[in-house]
C-alpha atoms as a PDB file:
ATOM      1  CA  UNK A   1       0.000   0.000   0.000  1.00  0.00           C
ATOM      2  CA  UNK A   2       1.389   3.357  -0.634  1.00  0.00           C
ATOM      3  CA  UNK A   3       0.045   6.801   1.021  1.00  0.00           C
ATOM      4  CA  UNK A   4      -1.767   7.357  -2.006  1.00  0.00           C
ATOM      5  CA  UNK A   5      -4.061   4.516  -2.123  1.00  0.00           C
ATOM      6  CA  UNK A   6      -4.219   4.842   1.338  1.00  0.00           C
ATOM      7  CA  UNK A   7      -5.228   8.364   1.440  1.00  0.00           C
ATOM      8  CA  UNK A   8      -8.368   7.228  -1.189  1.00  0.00           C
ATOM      9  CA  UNK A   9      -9.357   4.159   0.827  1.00  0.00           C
ATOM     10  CA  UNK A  10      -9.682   6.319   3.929  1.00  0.00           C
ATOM     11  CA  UNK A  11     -12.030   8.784   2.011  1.00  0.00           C
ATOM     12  CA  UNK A  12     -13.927   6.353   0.902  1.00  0.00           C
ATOM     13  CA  UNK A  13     -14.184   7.265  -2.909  1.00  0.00           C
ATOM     14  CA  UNK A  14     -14.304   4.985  -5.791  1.00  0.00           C
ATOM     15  CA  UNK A  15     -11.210   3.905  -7.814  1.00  0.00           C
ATOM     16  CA  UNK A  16      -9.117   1.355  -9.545  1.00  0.00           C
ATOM     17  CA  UNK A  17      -5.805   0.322  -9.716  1.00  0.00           C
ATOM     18  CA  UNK A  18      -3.843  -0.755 -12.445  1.00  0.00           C
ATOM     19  CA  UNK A  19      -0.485  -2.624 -12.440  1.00  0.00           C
ATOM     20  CA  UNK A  20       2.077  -2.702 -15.094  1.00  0.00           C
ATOM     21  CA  UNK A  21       5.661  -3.510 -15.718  1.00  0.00           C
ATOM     22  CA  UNK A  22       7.832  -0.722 -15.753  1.00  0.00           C
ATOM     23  CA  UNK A  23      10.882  -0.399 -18.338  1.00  0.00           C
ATOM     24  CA  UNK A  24      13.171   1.511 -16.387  1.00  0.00           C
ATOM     25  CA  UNK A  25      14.705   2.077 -19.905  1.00  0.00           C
ATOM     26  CA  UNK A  26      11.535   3.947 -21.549  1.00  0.00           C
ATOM     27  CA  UNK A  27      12.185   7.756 -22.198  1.00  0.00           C
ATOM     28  CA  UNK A  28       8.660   8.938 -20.766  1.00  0.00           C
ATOM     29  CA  UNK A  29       6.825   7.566 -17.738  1.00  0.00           C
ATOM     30  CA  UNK A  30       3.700   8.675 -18.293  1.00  0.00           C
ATOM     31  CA  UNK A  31       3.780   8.141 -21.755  1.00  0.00           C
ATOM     32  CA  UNK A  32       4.892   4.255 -21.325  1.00  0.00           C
ATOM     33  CA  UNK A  33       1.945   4.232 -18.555  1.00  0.00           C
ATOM     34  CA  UNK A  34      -0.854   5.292 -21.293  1.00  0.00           C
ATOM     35  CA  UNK A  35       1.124   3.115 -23.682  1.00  0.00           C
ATOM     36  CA  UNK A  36       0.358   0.144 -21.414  1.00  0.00           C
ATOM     37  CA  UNK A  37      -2.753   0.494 -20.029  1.00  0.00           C
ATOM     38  CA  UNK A  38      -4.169   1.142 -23.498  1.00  0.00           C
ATOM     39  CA  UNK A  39      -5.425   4.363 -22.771  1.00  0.00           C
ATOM     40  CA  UNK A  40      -4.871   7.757 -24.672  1.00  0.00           C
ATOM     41  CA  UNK A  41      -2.173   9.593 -23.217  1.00  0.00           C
ATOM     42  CA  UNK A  42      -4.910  12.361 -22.795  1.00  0.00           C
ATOM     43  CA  UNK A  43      -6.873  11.051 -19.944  1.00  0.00           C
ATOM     44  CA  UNK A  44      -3.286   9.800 -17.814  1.00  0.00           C
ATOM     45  CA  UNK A  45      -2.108  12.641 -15.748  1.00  0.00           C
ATOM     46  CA  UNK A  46       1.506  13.315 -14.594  1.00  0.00           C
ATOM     47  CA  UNK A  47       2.063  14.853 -11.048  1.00  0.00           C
ATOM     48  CA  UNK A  48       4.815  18.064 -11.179  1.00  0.00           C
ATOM     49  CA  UNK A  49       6.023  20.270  -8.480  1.00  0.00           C
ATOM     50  CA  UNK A  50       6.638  23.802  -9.304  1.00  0.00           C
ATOM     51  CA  UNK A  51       8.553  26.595  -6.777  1.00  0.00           C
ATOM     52  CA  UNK A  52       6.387  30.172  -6.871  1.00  0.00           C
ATOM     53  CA  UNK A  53       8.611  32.844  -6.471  1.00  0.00           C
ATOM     54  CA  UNK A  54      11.249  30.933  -5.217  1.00  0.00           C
ATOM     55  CA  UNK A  55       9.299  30.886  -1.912  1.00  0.00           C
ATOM     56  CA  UNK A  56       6.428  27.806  -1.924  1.00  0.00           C
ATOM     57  CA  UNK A  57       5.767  24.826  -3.819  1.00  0.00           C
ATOM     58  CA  UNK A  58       2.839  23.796  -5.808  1.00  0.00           C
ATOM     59  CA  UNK A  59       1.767  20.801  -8.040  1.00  0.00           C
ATOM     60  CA  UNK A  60       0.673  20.610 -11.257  1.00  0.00           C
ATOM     61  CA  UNK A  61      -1.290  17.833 -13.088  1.00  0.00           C
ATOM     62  CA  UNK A  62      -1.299  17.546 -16.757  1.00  0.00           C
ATOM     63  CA  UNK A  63      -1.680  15.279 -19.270  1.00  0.00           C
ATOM     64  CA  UNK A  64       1.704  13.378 -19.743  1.00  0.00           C
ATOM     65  CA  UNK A  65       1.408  14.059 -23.514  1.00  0.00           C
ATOM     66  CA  UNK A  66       1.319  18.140 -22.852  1.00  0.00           C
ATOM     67  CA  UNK A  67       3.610  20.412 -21.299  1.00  0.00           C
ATOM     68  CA  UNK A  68       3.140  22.516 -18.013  1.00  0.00           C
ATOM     69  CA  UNK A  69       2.641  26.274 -18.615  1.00  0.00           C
ATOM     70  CA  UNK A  70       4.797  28.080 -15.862  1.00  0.00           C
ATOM     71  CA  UNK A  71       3.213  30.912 -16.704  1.00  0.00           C
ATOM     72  CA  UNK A  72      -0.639  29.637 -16.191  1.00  0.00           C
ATOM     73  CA  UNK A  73       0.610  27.607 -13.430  1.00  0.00           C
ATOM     74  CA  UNK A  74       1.969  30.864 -11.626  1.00  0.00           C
ATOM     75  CA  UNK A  75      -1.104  32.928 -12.916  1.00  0.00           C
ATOM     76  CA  UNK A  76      -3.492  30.225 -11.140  1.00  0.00           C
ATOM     77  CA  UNK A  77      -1.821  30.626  -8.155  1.00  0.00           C
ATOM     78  CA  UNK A  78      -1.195  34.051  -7.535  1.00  0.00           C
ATOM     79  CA  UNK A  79       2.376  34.318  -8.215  1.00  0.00           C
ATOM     80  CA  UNK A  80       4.145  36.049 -10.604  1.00  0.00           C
ATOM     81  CA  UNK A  81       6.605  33.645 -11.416  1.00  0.00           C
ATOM     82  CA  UNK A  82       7.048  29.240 -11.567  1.00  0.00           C
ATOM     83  CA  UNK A  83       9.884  27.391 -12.169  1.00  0.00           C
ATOM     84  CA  UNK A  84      10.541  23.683 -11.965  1.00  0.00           C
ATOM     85  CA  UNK A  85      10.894  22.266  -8.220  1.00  0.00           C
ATOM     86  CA  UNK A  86      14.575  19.974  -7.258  1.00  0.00           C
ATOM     87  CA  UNK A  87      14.041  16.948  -7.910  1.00  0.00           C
ATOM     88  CA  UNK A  88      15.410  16.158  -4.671  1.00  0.00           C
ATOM     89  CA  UNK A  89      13.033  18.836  -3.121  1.00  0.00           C
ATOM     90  CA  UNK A  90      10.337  17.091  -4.842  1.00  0.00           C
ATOM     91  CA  UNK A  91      11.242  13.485  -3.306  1.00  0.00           C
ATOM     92  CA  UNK A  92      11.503  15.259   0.163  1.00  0.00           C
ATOM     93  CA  UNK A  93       8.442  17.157  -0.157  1.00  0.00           C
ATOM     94  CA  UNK A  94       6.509  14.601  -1.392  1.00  0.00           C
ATOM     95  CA  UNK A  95       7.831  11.205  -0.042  1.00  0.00           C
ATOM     96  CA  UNK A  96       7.463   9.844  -3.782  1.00  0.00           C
ATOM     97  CA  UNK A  97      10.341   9.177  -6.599  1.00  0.00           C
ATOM     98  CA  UNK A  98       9.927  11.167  -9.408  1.00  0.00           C
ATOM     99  CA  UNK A  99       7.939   9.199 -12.195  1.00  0.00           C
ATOM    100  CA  UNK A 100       6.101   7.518  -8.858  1.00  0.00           C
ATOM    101  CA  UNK A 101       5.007  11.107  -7.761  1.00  0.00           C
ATOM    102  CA  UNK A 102       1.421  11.344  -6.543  1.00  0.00           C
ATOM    103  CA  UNK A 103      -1.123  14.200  -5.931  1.00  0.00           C
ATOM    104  CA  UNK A 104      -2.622  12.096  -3.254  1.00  0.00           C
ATOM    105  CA  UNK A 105      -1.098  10.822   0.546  1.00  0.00           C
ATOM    106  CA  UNK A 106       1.728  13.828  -0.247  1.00  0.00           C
ATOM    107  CA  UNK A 107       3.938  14.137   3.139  1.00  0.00           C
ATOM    108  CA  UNK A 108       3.423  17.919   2.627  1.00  0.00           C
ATOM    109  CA  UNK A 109      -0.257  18.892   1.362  1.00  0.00           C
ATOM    110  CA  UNK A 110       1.152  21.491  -1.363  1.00  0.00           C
ATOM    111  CA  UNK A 111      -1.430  23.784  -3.116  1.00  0.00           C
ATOM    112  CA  UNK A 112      -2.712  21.760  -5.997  1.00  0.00           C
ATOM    113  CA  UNK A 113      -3.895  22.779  -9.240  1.00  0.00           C
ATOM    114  CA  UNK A 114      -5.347  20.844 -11.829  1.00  0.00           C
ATOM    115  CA  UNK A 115      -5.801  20.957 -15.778  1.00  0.00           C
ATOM    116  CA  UNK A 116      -9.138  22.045 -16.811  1.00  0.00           C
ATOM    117  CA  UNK A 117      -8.825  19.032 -19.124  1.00  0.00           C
ATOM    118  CA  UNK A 118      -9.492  16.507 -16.598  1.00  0.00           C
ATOM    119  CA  UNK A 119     -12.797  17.523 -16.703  1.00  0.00           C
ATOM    120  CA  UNK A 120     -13.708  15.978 -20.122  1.00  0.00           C
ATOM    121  CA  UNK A 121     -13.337  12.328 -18.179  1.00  0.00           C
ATOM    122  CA  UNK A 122     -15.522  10.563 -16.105  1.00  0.00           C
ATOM    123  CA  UNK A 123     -12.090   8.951 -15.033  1.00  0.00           C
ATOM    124  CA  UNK A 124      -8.724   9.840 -15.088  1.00  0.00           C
ATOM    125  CA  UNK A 125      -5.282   8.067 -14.028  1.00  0.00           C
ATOM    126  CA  UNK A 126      -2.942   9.495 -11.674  1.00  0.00           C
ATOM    127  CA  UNK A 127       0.302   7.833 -10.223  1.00  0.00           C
ATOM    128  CA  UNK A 128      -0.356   5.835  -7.185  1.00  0.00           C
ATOM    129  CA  UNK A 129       2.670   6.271  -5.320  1.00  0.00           C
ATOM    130  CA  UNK A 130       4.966   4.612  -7.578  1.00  0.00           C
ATOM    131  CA  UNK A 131       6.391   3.845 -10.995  1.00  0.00           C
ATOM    132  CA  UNK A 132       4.145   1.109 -12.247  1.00  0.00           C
ATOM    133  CA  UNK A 133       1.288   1.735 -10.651  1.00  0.00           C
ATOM    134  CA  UNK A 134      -1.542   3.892 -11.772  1.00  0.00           C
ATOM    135  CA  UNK A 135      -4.804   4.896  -9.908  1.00  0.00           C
ATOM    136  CA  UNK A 136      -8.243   5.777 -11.811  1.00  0.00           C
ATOM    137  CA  UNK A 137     -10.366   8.140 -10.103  1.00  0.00           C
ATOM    138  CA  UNK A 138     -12.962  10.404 -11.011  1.00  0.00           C
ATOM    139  CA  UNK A 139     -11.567  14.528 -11.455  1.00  0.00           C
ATOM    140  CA  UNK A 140     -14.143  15.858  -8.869  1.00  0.00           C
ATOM    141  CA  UNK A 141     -12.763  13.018  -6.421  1.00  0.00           C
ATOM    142  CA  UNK A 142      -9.000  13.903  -7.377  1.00  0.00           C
ATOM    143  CA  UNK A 143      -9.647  17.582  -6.928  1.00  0.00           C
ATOM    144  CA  UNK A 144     -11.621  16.641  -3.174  1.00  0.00           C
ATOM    145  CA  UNK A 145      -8.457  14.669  -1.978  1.00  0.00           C
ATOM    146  CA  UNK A 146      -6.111  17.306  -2.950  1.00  0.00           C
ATOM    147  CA  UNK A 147      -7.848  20.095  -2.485  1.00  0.00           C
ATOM    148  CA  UNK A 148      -7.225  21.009  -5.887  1.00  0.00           C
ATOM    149  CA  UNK A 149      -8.651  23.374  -8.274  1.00  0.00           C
ATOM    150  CA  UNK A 150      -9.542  23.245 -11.429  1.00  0.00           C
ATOM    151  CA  UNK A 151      -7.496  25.764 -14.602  1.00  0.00           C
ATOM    152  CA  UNK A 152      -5.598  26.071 -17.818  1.00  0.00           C
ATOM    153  CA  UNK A 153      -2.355  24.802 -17.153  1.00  0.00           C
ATOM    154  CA  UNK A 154      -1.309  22.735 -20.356  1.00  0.00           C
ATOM    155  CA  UNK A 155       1.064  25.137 -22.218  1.00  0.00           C
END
């Protein structure tokens, strides 16, 4: 069990998990997770953690086949400026690995901000806590567990 299903069991929402085997070797994480669930890359979401001003850390979730826009990132969230987080803040922060990064069970509940496009699914797929595993969950439940809100992110 990771934090992440963990955190969604406790709340009592419904989702799914799906397994896979992870090529440590392929170039894109996400990508390779749509790839082998057999789902377009549109409705699997990657987890990123942004610094705002160079003073507090967000996430940003975004479909793994499109690009986070610092600037609508920093624009939902009041700042004037994002920039990619550490990766070893982000494993700190989070208590995940980076391509096993999770919105959900975080160590740190970050301000969370999600792309409006999730909101064309009924389900979406998020990481679960770790490379290889996936979690499907509705966007209204995603955006309840992480307090998230919903904006143009994709850049």
């Amino acid at each position: 069990m990771t934090p992440a299903i963990n955190s969604a069991r406790h709340a009592g929402i419904a989702f799914q998990l799906h397994e896979y085997q992870h090529d440590a070797t392929a170039p894109s994480y996400g990508l390779e997770a749509a790839d082998k669930l057999g789902v377009t890359a549109e409705q699997v979401f990657k987890t990123l953690v942004v610094s705002l001003d160079g003073k507090q850390l967000a996430v940003g979730i975004v479909p793994v086949n499109s690009l986070l826009g610092l600037k609508q990132i920093a624009k939902a969230a009041g700042a004037k400026k994002a920039a990619m987080a550490a990766p070893d803040i982000v494993e700190r922060t989070t208590g995940y690995v980076l391509g096993g990064v999770s919105p959900l069970g975080q160590k740190k509940r970050l301000p969370t901000f999600i792309d409006a496009s999730a909101q064309a699914w009924s389900t979406l797929y998020v990481s679960a806590g770790r490379r290889g595993l996936e979690i499907e969950l509705s966007p209204e439940d995603l955006a309840a567990l992480s307090q998230g809100r919903f904006a143009a992110l994709s850049a």
